[in-house]
Protein backbone atom coordinates (compact mmCIF):
# COMPACT_ATOMS: atom_id res chain seq x y z
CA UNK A 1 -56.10 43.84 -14.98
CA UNK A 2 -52.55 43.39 -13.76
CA UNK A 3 -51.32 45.85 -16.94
CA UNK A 4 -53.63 48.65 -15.13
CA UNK A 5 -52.49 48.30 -11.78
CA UNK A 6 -49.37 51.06 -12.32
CA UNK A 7 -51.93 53.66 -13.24
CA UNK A 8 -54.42 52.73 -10.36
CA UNK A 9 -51.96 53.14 -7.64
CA UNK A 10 -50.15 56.42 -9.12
CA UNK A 11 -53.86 57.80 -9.45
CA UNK A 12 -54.92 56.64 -5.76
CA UNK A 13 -51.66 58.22 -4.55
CA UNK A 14 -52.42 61.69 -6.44
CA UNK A 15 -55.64 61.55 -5.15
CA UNK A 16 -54.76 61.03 -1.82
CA UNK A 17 -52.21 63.51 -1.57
CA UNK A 18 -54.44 65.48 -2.52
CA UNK A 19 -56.87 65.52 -0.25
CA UNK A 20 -54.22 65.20 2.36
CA UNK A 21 -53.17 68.53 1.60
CA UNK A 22 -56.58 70.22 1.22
CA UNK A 23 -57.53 68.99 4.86
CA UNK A 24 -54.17 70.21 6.16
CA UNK A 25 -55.13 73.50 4.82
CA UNK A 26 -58.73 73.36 6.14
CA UNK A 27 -57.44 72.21 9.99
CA UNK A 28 -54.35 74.24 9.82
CA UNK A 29 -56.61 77.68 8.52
CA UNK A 30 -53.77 78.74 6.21
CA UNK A 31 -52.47 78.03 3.12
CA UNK A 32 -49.33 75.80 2.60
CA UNK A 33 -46.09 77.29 2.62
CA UNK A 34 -43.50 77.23 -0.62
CA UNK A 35 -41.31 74.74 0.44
CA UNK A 36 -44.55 72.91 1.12
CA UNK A 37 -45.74 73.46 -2.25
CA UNK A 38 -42.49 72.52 -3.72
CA UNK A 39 -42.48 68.94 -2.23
CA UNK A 40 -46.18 68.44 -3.54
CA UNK A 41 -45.40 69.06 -6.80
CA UNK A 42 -41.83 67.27 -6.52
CA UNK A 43 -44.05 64.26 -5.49
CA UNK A 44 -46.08 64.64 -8.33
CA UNK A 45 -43.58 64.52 -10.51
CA UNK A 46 -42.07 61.11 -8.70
CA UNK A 47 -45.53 59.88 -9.88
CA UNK A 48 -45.71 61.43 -13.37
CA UNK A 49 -41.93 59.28 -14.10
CA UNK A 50 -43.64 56.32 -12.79
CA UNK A 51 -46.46 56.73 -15.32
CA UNK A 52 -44.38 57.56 -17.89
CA UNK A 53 -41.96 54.25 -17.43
CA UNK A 54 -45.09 51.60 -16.71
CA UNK A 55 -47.89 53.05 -18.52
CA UNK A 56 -46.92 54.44 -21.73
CA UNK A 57 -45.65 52.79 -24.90
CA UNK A 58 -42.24 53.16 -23.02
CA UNK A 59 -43.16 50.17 -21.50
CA UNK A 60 -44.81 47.88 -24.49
CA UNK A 61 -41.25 48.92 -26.12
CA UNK A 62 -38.99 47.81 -23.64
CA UNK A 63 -39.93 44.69 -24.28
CA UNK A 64 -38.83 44.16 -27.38
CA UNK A 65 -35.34 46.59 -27.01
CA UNK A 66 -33.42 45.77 -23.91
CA UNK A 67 -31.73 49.46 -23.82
CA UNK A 68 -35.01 50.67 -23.04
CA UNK A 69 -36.06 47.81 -20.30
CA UNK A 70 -32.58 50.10 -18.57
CA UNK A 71 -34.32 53.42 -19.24
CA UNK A 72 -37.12 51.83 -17.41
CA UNK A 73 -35.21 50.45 -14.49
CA UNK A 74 -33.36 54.30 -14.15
CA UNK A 75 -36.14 56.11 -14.69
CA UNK A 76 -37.84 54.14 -11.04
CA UNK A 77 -34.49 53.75 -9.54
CA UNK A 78 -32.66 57.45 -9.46
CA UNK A 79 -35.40 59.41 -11.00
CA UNK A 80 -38.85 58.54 -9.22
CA UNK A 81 -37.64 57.16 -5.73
CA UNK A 82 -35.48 60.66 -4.91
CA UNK A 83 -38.26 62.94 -6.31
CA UNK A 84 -40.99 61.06 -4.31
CA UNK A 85 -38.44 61.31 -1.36
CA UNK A 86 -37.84 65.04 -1.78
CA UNK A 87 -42.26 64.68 -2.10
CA UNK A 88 -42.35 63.45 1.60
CA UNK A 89 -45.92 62.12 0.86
CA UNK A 90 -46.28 60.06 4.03
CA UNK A 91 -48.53 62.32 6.03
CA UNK A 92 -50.81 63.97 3.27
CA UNK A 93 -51.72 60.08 1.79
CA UNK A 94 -52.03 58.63 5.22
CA UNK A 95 -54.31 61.84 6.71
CA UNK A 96 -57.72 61.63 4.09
CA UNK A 97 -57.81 57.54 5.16
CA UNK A 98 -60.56 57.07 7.74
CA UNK A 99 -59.83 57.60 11.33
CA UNK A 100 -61.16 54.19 12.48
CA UNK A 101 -59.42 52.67 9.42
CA UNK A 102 -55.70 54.82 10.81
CA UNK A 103 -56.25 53.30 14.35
CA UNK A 104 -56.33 49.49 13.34
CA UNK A 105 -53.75 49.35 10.60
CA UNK A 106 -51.47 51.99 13.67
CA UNK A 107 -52.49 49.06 16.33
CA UNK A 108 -51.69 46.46 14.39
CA UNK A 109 -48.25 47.25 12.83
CA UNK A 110 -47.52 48.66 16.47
CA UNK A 111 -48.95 46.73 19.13
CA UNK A 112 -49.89 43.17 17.58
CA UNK A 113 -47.60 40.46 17.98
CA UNK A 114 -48.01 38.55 14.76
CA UNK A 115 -46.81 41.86 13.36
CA UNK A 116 -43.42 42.24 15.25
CA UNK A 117 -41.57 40.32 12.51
CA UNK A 118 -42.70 43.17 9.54
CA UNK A 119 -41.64 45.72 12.38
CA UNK A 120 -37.92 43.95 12.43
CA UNK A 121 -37.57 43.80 9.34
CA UNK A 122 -39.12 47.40 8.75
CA UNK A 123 -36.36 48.52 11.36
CA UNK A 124 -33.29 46.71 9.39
CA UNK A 125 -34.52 47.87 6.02
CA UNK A 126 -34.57 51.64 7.00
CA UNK A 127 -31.32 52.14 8.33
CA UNK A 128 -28.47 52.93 6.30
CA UNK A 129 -26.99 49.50 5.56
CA UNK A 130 -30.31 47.50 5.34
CA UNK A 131 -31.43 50.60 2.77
CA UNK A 132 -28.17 50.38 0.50
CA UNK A 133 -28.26 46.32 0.65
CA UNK A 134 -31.90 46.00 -0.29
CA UNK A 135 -31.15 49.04 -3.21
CA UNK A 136 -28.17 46.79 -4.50
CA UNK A 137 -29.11 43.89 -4.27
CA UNK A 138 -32.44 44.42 -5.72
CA UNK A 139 -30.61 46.22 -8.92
CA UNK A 140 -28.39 43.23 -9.19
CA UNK A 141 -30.27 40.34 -8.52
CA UNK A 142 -33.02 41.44 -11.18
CA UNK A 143 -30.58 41.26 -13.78
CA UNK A 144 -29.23 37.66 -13.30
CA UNK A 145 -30.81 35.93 -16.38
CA UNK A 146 -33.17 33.46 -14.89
CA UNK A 147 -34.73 36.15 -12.82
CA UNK A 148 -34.69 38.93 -15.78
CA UNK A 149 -36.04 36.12 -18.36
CA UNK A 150 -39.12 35.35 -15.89
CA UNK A 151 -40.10 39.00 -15.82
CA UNK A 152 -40.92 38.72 -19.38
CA UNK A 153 -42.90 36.14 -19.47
CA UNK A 154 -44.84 36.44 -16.37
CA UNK A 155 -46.67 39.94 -15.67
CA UNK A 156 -46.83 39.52 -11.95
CA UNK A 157 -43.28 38.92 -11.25
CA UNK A 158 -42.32 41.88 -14.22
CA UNK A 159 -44.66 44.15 -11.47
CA UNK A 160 -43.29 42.71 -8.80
CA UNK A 161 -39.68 43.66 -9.74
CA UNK A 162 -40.82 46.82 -10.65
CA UNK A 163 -42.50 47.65 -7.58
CA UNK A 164 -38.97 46.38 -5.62
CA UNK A 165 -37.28 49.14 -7.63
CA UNK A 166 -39.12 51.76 -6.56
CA UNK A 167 -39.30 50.67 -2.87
CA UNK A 168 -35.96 50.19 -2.17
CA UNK A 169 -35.21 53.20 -4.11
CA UNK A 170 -37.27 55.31 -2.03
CA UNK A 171 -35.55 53.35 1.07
CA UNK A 172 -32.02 54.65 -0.20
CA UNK A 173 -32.63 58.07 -1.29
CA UNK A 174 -33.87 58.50 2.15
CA UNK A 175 -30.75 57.71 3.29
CA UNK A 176 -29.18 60.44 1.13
CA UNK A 177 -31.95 62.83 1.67
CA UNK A 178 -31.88 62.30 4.87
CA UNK A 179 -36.05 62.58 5.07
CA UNK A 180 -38.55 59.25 6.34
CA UNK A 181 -39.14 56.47 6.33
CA UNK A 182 -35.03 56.81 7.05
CA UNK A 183 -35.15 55.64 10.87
CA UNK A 184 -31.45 57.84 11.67
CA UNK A 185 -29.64 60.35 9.16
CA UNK A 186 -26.08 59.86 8.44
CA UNK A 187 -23.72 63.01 8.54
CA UNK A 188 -22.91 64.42 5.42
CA UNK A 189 -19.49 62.98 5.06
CA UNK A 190 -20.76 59.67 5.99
CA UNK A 191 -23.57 60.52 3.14
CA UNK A 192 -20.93 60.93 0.48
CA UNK A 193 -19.34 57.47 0.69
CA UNK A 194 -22.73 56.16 1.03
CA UNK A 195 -23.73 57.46 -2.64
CA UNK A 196 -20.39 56.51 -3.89
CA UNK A 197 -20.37 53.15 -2.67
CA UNK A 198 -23.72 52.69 -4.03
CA UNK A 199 -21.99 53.53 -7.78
CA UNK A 200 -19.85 50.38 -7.21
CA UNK A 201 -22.61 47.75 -8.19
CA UNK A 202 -24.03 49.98 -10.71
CA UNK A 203 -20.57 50.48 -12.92
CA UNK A 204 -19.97 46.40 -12.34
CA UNK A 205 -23.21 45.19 -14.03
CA UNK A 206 -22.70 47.75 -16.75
CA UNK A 207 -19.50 46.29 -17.34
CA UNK A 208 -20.44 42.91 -17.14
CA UNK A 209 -23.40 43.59 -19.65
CA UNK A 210 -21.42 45.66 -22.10
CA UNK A 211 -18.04 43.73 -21.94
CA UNK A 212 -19.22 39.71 -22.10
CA UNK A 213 -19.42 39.32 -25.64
CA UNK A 214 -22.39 37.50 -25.55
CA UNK A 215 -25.89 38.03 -25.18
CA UNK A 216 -27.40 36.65 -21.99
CA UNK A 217 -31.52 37.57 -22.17
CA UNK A 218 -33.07 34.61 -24.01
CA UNK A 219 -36.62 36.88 -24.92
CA UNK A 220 -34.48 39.55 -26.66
CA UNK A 221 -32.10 36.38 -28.63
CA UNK A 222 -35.08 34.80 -29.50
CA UNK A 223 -37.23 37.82 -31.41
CA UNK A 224 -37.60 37.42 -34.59
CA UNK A 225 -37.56 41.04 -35.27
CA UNK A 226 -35.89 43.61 -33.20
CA UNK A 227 -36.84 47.85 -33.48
CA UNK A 228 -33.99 48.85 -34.93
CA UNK A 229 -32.74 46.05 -36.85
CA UNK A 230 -29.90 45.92 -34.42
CA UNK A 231 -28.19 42.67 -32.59
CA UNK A 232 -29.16 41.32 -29.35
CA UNK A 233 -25.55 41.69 -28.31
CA UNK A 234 -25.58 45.61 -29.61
CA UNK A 235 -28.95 45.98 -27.81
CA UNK A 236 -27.58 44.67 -24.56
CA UNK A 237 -24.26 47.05 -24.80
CA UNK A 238 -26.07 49.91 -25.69
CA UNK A 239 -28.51 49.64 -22.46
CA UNK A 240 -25.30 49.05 -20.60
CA UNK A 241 -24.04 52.22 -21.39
CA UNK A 242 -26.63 53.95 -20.58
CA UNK A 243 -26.55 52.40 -16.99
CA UNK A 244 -23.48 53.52 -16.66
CA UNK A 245 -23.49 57.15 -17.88
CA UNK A 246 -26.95 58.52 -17.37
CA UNK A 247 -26.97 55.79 -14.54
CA UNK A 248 -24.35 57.38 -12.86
CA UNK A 249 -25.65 60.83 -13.27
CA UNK A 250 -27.97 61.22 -10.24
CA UNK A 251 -25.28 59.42 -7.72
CA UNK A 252 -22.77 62.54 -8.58
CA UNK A 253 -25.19 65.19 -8.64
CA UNK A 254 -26.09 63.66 -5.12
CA UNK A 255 -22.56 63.74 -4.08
CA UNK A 256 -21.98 67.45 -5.09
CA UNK A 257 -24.90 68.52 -3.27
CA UNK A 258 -24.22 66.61 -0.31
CA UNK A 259 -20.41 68.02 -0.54
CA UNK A 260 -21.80 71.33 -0.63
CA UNK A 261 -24.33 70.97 2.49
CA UNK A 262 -20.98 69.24 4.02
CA UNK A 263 -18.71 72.67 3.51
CA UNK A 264 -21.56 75.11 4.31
CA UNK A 265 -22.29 72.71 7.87
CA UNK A 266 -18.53 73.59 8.31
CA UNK A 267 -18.05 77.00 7.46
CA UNK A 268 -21.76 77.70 9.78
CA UNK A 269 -19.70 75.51 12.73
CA UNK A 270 -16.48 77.80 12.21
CA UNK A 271 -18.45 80.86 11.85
CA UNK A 272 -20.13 79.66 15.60
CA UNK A 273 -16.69 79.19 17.12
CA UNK A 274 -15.22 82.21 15.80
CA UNK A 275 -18.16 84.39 17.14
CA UNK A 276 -17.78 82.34 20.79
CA UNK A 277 -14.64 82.77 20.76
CA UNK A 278 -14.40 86.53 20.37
CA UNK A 279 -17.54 86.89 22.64
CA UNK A 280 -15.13 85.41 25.65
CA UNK A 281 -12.30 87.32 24.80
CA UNK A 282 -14.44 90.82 24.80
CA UNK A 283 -16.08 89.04 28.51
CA UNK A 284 -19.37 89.08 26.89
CA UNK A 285 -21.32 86.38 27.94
CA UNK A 286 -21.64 83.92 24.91
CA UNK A 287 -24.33 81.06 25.66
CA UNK A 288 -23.16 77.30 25.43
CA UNK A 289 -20.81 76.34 22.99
């Protein structure tokens, strides 16, 4: 049952969103707008990654190759999380629930007290450095070799740590984005060294995987028969490369876009000033500055 529960929740979501959107339409009388449509089917596609890493024989594989265990991680990490971010979901799969269903859970994460500890934490964990801690740490802390060994043998932690991925994936990207559940949005700059500070972590485990000489997973040491004929050392280094190129991939595109929103921010700013400035000097009146 626990091997089904990826394509449950990604079908529930769909569905959801779904119907979200149809009933927007419907109280709204008109039909969504591009950029509307756009993050609908961004969001499906944040969905259609996540079935494609846990539900398909992507998965049975990476079990027996660690290189593709990586693909895995990346594929939840920097692939769905941004494009379920870019999605915005929130409203569409909370809006089809029942009404009387919205007001208790909304009374109870809001109002109760035994719930004012989830709210803390909720508060800590989307804001910038409570996002980018949870995202690192979560990365790093999966691969230590006691935690990474357990996910192999036991199917509720492997979903576990795959569900952690994606969460505090989504709870960085909306950092970057700048979009919920991020509680404040950093300015562009501060954006940047946000991204690239996040690239730290991910270029030291690759090095530590791909540089230690050894192998360090005991399920992929102990197979008797690896896809590929290849070592569990050669596995390990070739899954460590590919965290740290195609790992890296998304952080730069994401600081290249943010540079660009950055300069055209500026040049809009200048432009302002410019046009103020000459409005005085004319003695037109030119609004606030």
């Amino acid at each position: 049952m626990l091997d089904n529960l990826p394509d449950v929740l990604v079908i529930a979501a769909f569905a959801l969103h779904v119907l979200g959107e149809r009933r927007t339409v419907v109280l709204t009388g008109r039909p969504r707008s591009p950029r509307a449509r756009a993050r609908a089917l961004c969001f499906y596609a944040g969905l259609l990654t996540v079935l494609v890493a846990l539900a398909s024989p992507l998965d049975a594989l990476a079990d027996k190759l660690f290189w593709v265990h990586m693909i895995q991680h990346l594929m939840l990490l920097v692939v769905a999380a941004p494009l379920i971010v870019i999605g915005r979901p929130w409203m569409s799969i909370w809006r089809p629930l029942p009404l009387d269903l919205r007001r208790a859970v909304a009374r109870t994460m809001y109002r109760s007290g035994w719930t004012a500890p989830l709210r803390w934490v909720s508060a800590r964990l989307t804001g910038p450095l409570g996002a980018w801690l949870a995202f690192t740490v979560t990365m790093v802390g999966w691969h230590l070799p006691a935690l990474y060994d357990l996910t192999l043998r036991n199917t509720a932690v492997h979903i576990a740590e795959h569900s952690l991925f994606l969460a505090t994936g989504i709870l960085f990207w909306a950092q970057v984005i700048g979009a919920a559940p991020a509680r404040s949005v950093l300015p562009y700059l501060k954006r940047i060294a946000y991204v690239g500070a996040a690239i730290i972590p991910n270029v030291g485990l690759s090095m530590v995987l791909g540089f230690g000489g050894h192998a360090l997973y005991a399920p992929y040491i102990h197979l008797l028969q690896r896809p590929g004929g290849i070592s569990a050392l050669a596995d390990q280094q070739i899954g460590a490369g590919i965290m740290w190129a195609a790992g890296d991939i998304p952080y730069v595109l994401a600081i290249v876009w943010l540079a660009q929103r950055w300069l055209a921010q500026g040049e809009a700013q200048t432009a302002r000033v410019d046009a103020l400035v000459a409005a005085r000097l004319r003695g037109e009146p030119a609004g606030p500055a």
